[in-house]
N, C-alpha and C. Protein backbone atom coordinates (compact mmCIF):
# COMPACT_ATOMS: atom_id res chain seq x y z
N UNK A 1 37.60 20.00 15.26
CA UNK A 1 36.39 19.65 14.54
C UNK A 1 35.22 19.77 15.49
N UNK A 2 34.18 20.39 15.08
CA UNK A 2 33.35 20.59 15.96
C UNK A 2 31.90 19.26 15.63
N UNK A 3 31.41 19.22 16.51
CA UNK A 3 30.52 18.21 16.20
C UNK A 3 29.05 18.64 16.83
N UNK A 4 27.79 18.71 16.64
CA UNK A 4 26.86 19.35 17.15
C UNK A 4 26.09 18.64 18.26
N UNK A 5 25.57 19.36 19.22
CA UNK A 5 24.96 18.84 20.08
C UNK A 5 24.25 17.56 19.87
N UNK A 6 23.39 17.87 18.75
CA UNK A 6 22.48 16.99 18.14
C UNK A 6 22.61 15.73 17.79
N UNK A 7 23.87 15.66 16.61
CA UNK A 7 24.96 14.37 16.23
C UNK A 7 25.14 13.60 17.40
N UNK A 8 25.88 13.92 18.63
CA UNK A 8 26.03 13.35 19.85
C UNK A 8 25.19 12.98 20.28
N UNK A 9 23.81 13.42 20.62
CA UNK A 9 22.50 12.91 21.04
C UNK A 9 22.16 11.70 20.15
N UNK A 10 22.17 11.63 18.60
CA UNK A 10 21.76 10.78 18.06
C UNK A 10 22.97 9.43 17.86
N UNK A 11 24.05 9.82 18.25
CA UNK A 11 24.73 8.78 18.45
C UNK A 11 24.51 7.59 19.40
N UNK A 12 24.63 8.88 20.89
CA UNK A 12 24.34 8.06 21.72
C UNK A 12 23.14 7.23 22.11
N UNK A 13 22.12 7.91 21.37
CA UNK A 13 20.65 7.11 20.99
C UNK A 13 20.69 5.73 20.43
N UNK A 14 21.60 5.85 19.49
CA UNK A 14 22.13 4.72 18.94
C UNK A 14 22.81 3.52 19.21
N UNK A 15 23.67 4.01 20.22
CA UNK A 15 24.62 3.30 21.08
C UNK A 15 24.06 2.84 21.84
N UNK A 16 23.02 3.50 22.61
CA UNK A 16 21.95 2.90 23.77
C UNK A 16 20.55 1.88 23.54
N UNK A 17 20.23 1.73 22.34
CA UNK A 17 19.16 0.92 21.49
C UNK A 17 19.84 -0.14 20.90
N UNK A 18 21.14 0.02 21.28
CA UNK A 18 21.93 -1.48 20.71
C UNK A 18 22.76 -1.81 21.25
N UNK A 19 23.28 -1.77 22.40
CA UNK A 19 24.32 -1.98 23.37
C UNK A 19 23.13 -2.61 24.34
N UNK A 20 23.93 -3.83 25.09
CA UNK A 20 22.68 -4.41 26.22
C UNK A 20 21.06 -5.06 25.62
N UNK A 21 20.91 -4.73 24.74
CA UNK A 21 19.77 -5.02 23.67
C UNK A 21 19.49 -6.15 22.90
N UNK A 22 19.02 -7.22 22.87
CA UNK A 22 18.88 -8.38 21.75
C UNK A 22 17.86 -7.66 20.79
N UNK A 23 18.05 -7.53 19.67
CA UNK A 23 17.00 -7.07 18.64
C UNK A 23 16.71 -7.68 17.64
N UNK A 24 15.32 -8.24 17.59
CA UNK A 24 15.01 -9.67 17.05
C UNK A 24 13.55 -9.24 15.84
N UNK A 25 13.85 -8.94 14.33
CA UNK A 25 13.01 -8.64 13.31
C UNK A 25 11.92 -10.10 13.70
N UNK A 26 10.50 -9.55 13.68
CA UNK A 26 9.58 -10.44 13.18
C UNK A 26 8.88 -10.43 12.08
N UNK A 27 9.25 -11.60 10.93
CA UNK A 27 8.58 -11.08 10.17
C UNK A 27 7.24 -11.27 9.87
N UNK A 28 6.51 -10.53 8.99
CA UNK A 28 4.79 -10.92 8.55
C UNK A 28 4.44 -12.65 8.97
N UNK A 29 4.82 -13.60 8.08
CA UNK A 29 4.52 -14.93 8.39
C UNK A 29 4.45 -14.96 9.89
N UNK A 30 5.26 -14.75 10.43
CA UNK A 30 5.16 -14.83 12.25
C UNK A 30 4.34 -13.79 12.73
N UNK A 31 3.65 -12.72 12.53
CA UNK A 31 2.61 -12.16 12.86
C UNK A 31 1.24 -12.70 12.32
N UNK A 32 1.15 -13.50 11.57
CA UNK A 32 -0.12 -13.53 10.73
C UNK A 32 -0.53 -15.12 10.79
N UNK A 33 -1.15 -15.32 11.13
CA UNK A 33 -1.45 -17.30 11.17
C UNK A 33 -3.09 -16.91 10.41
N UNK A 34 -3.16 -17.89 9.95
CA UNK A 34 -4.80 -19.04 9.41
C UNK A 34 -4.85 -17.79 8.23
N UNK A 35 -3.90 -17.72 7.42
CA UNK A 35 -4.22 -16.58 6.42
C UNK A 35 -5.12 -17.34 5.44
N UNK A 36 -5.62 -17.21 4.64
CA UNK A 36 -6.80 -17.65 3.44
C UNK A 36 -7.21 -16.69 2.16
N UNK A 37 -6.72 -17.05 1.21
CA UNK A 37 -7.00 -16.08 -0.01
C UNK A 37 -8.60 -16.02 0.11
N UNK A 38 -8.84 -14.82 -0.01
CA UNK A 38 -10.55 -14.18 -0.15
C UNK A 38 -10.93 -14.63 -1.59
N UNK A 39 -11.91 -15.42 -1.34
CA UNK A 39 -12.25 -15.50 -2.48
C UNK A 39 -14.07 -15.29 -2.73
N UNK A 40 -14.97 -15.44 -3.86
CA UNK A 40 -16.18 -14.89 -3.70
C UNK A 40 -16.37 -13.85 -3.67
N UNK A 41 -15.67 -12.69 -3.75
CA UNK A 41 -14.78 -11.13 -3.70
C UNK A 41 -16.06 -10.82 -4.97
N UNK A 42 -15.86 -11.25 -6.15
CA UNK A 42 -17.04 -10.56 -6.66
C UNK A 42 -18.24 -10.65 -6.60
N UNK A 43 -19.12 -11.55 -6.19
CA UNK A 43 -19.92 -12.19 -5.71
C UNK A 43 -20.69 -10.99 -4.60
N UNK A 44 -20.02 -10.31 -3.48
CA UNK A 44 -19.55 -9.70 -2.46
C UNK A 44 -20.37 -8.72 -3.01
N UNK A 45 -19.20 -7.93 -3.64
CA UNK A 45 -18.90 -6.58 -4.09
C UNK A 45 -19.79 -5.91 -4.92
N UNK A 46 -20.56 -6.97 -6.02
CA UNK A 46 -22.09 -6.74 -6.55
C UNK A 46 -23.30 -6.54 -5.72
N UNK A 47 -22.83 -6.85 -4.27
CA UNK A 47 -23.92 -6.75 -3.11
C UNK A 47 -23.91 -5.48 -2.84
N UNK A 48 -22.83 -5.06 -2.71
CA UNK A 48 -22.42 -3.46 -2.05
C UNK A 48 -22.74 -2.26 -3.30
N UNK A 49 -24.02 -1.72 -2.73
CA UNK A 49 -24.32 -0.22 -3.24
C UNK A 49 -23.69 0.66 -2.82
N UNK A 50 -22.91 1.35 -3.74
CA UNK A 50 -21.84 3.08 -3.53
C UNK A 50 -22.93 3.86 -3.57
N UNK A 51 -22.86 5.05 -2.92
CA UNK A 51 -24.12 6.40 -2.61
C UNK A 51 -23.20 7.08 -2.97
N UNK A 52 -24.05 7.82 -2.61
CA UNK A 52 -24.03 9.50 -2.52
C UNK A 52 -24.97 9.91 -1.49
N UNK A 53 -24.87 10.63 -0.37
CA UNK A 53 -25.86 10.58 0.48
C UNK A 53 -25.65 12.43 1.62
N UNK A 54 -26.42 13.11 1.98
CA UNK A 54 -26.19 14.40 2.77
C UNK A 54 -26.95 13.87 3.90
N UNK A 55 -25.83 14.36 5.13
CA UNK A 55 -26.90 13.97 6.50
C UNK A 55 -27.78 14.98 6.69
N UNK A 56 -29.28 14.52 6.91
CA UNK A 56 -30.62 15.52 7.43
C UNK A 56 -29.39 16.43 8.65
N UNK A 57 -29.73 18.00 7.76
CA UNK A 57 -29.34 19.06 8.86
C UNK A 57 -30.67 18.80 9.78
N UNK A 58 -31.09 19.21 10.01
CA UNK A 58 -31.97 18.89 10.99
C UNK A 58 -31.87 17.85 12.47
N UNK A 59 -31.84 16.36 11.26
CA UNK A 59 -31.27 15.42 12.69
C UNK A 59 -30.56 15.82 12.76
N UNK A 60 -29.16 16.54 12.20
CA UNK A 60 -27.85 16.19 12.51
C UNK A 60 -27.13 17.54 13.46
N UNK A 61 -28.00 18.58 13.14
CA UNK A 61 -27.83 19.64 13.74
C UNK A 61 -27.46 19.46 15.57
N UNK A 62 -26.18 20.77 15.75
CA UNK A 62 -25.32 19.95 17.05
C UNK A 62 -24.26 18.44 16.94
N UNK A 63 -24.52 18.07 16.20
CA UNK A 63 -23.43 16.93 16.22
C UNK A 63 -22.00 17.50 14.88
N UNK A 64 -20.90 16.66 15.18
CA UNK A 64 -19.57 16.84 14.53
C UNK A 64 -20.09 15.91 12.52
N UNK A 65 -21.04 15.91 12.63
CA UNK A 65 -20.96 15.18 11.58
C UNK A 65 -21.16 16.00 10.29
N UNK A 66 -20.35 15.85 8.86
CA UNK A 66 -19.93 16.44 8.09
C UNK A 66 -21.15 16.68 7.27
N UNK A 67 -20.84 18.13 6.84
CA UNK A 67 -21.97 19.02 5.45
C UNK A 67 -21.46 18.62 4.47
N UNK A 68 -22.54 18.41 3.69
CA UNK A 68 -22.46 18.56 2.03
C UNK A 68 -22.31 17.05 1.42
N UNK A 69 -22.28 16.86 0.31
CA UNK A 69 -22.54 15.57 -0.08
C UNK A 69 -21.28 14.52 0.07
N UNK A 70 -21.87 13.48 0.39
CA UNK A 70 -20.45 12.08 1.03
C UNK A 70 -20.71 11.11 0.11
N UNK A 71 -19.75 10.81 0.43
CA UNK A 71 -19.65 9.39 -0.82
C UNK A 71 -19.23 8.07 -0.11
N UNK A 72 -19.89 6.96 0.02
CA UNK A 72 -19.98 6.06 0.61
C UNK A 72 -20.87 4.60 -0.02
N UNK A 73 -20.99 3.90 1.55
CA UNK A 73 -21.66 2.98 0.75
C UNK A 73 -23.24 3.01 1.84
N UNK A 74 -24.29 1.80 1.16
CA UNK A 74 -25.31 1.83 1.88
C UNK A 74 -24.40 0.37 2.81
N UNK A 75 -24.78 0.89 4.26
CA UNK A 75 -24.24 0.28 5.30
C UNK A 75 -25.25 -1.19 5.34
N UNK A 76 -26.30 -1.30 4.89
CA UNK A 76 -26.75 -2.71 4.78
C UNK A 76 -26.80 -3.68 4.09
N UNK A 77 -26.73 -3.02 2.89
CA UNK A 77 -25.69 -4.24 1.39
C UNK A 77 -24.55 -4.05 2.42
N UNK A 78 -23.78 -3.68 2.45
CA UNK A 78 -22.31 -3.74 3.02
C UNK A 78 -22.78 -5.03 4.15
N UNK A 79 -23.56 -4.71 4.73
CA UNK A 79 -23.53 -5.54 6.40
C UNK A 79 -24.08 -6.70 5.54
N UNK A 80 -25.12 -6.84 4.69
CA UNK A 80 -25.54 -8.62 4.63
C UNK A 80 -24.04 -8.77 3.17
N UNK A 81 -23.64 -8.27 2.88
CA UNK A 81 -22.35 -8.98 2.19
C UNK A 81 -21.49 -9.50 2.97
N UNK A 82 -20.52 -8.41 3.51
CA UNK A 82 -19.75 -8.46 4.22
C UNK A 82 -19.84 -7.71 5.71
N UNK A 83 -19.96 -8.70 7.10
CA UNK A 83 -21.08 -8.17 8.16
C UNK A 83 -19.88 -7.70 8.68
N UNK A 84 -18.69 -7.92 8.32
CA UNK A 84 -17.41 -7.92 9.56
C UNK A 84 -16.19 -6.43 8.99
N UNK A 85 -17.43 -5.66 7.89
CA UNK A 85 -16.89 -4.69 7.78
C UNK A 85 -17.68 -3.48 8.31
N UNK A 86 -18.82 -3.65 8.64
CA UNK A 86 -19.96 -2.67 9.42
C UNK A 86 -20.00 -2.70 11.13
N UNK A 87 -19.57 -1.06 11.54
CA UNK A 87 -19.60 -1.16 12.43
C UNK A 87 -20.63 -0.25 13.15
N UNK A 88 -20.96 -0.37 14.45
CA UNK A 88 -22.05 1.15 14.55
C UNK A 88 -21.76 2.16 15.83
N UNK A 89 -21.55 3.36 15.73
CA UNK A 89 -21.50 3.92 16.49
C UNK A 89 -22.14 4.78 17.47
N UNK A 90 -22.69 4.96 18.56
CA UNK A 90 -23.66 5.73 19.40
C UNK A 90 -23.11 6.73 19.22
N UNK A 91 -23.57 8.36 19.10
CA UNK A 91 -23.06 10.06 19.16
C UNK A 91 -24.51 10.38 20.07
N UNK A 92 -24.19 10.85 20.99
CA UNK A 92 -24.76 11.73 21.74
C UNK A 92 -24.46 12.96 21.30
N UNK A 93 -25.44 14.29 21.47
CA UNK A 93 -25.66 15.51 21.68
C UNK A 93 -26.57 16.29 22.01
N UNK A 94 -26.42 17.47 22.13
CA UNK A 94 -27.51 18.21 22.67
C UNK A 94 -28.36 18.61 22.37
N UNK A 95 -29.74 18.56 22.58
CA UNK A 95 -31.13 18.98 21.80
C UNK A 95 -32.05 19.47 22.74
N UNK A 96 -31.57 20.59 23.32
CA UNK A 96 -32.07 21.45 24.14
C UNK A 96 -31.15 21.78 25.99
N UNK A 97 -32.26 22.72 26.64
CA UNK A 97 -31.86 22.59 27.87
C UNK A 97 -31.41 21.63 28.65
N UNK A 98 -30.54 20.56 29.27
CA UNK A 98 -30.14 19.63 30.16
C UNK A 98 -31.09 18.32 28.82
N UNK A 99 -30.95 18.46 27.62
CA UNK A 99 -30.89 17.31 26.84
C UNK A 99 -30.28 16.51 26.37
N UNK A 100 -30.30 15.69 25.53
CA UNK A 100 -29.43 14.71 24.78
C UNK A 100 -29.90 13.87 24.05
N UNK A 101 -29.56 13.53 22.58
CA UNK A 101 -30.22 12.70 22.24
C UNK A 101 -28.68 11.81 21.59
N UNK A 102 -29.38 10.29 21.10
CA UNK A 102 -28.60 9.78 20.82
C UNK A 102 -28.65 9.17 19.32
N UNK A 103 -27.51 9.23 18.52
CA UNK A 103 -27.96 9.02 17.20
C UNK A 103 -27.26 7.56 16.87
N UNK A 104 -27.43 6.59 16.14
CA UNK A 104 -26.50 5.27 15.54
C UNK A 104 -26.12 5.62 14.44
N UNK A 105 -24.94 5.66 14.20
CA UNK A 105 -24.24 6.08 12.98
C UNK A 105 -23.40 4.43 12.51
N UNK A 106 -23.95 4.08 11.37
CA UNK A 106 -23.19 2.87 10.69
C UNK A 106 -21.99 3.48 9.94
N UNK A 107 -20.76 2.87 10.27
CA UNK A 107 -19.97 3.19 9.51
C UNK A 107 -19.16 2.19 8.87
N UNK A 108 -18.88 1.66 7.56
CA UNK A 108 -18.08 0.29 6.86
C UNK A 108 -16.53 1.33 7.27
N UNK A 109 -15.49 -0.07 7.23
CA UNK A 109 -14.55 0.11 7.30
C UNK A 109 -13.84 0.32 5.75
N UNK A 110 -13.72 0.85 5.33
CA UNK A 110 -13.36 1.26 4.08
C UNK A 110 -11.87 0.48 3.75
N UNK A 111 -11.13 0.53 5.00
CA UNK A 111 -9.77 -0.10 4.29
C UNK A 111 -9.67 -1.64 4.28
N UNK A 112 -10.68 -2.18 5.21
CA UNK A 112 -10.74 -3.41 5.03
C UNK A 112 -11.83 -3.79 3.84
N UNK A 113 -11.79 -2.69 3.59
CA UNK A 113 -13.03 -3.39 2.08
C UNK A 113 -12.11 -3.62 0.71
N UNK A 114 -10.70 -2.78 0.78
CA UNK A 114 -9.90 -2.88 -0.40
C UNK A 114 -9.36 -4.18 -0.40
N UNK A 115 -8.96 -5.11 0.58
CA UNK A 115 -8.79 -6.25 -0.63
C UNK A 115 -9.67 -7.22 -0.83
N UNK A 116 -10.90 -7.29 -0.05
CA UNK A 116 -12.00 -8.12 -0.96
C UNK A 116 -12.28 -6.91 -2.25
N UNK A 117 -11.96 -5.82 -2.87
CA UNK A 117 -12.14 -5.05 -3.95
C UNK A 117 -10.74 -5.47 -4.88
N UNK A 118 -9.99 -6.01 -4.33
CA UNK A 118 -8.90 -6.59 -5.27
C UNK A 118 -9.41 -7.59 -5.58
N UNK A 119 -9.68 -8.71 -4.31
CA UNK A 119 -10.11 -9.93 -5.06
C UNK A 119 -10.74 -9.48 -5.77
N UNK A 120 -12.18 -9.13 -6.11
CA UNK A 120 -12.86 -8.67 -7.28
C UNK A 120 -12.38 -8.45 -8.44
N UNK A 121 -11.34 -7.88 -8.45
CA UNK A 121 -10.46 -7.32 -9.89
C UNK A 121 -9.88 -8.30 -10.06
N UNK A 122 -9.60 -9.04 -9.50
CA UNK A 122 -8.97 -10.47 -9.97
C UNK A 122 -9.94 -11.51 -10.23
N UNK A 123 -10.72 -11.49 -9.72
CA UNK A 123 -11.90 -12.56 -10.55
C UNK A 123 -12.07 -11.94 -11.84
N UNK A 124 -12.71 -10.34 -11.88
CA UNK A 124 -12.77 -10.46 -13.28
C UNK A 124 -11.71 -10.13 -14.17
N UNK A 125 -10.61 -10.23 -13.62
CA UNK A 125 -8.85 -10.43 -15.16
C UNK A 125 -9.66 -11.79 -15.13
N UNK A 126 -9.95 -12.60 -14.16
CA UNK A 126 -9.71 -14.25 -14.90
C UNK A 126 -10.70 -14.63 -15.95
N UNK A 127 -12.04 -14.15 -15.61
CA UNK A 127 -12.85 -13.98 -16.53
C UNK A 127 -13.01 -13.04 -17.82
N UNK A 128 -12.26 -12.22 -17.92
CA UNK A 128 -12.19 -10.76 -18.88
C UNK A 128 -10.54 -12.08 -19.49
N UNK A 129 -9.85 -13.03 -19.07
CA UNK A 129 -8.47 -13.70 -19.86
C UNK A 129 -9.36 -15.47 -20.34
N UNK A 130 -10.59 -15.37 -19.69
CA UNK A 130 -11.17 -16.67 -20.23
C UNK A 130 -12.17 -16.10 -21.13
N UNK A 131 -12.90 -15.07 -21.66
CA UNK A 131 -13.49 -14.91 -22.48
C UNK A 131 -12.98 -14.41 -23.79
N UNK A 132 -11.18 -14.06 -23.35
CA UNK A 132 -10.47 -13.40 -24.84
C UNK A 132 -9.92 -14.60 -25.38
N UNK A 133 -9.81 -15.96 -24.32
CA UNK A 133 -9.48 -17.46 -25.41
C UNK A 133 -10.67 -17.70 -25.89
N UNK A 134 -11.57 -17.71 -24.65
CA UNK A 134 -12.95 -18.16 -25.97
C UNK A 134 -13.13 -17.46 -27.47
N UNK A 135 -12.52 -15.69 -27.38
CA UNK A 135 -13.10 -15.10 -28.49
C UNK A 135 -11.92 -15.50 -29.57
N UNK A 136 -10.45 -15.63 -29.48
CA UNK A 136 -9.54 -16.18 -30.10
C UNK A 136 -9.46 -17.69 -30.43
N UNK A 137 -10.30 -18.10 -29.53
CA UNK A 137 -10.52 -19.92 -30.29
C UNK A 137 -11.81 -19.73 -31.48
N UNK A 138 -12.87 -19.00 -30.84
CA UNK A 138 -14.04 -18.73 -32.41
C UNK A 138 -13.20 -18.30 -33.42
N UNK A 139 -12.18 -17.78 -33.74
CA UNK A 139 -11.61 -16.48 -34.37
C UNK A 139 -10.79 -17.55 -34.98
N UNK A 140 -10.18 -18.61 -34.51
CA UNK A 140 -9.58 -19.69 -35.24
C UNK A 140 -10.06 -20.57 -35.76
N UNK A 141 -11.22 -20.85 -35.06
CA UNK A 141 -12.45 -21.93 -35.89
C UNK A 141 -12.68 -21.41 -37.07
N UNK A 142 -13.06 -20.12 -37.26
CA UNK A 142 -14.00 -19.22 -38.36
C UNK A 142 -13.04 -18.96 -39.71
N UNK A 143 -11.91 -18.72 -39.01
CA UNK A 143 -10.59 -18.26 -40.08
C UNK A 143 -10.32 -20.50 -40.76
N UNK A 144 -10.16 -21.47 -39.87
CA UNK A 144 -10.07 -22.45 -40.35
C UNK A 144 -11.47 -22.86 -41.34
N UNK A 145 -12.53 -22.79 -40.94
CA UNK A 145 -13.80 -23.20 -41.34
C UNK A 145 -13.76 -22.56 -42.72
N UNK A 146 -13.57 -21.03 -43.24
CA UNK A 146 -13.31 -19.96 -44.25
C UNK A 146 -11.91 -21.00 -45.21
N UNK A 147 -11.32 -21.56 -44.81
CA UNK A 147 -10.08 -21.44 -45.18
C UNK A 147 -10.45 -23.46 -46.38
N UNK A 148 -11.29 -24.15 -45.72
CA UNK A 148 -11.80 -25.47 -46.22
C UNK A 148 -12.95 -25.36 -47.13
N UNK A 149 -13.70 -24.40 -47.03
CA UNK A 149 -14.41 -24.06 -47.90
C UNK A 149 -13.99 -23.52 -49.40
């Protein structure tokens, strides 16, 4: 029976990552302390203006920064909502002979913005599931009120 170089390599890979080795899973709860459901999420999120925005070729000319239209947010609703998702970056480049200029580029963290954007969707299920009892309690008043008359 032949067995391939490879098989043997990954055996013994195997053998060697667990032989001599204590291997100890940590889970989430033990990585994560002072957790706190986000809440105020919509509150937030009505702060934050989505764009549409093209960087001035002009300023931007010489630098890595992308053509044509972007989709984003305005970085200062973002910063007075939520300040701990705006960050800013210095880009240097060249604007002439032995030049340089330097540009500040704000950029939000986009993935830390998705679950204060959940919370949001969950404030309004709770409100979009408290305004369909309100409309089903009128709806029983009206049908009872109809019904004594």
């Amino acid at each position: 029976m032949k067995t391939s170089k490879f098989v043997i390599a990954l055996l013994a890979l195997a053998s060697f990552t667990t032989v001599g080795y204590a291997q100890t899973k940590v889970s989430e709860s033990q990585l994560k302390e002072n957790t706190t459901p986000i809440t105020g999420a919509l509150a937030s999120v009505n702060l934050i203006e989505p764009i549409t925005y093209q960087y001035n070729q002009q300023a931007i000319k010489n630098t890595k920064l992308p053509t044509g239209t972007q989709y984003g947010f305005n970085a200062a609703s973002v910063q007075s909502a939520l300040p701990g998702l705006v960050k800013t970056e210095s880009i240097l480049y060249p604007a002439g002979k032995n030049q340089y200029r330097s540009a500040d580029i704000s950029k939000v963290d986009v993935q830390s913005l998705i679950p204060v954007l959940l919370g949001a969707i969950k404030e309004q299920q709770q409100q979009i599931d408290a305004l369909k009892a309100e409309v089903q309690s009128l709806k029983q008043n009206r049908t009872t009120s109809a019904a004594v008359r």
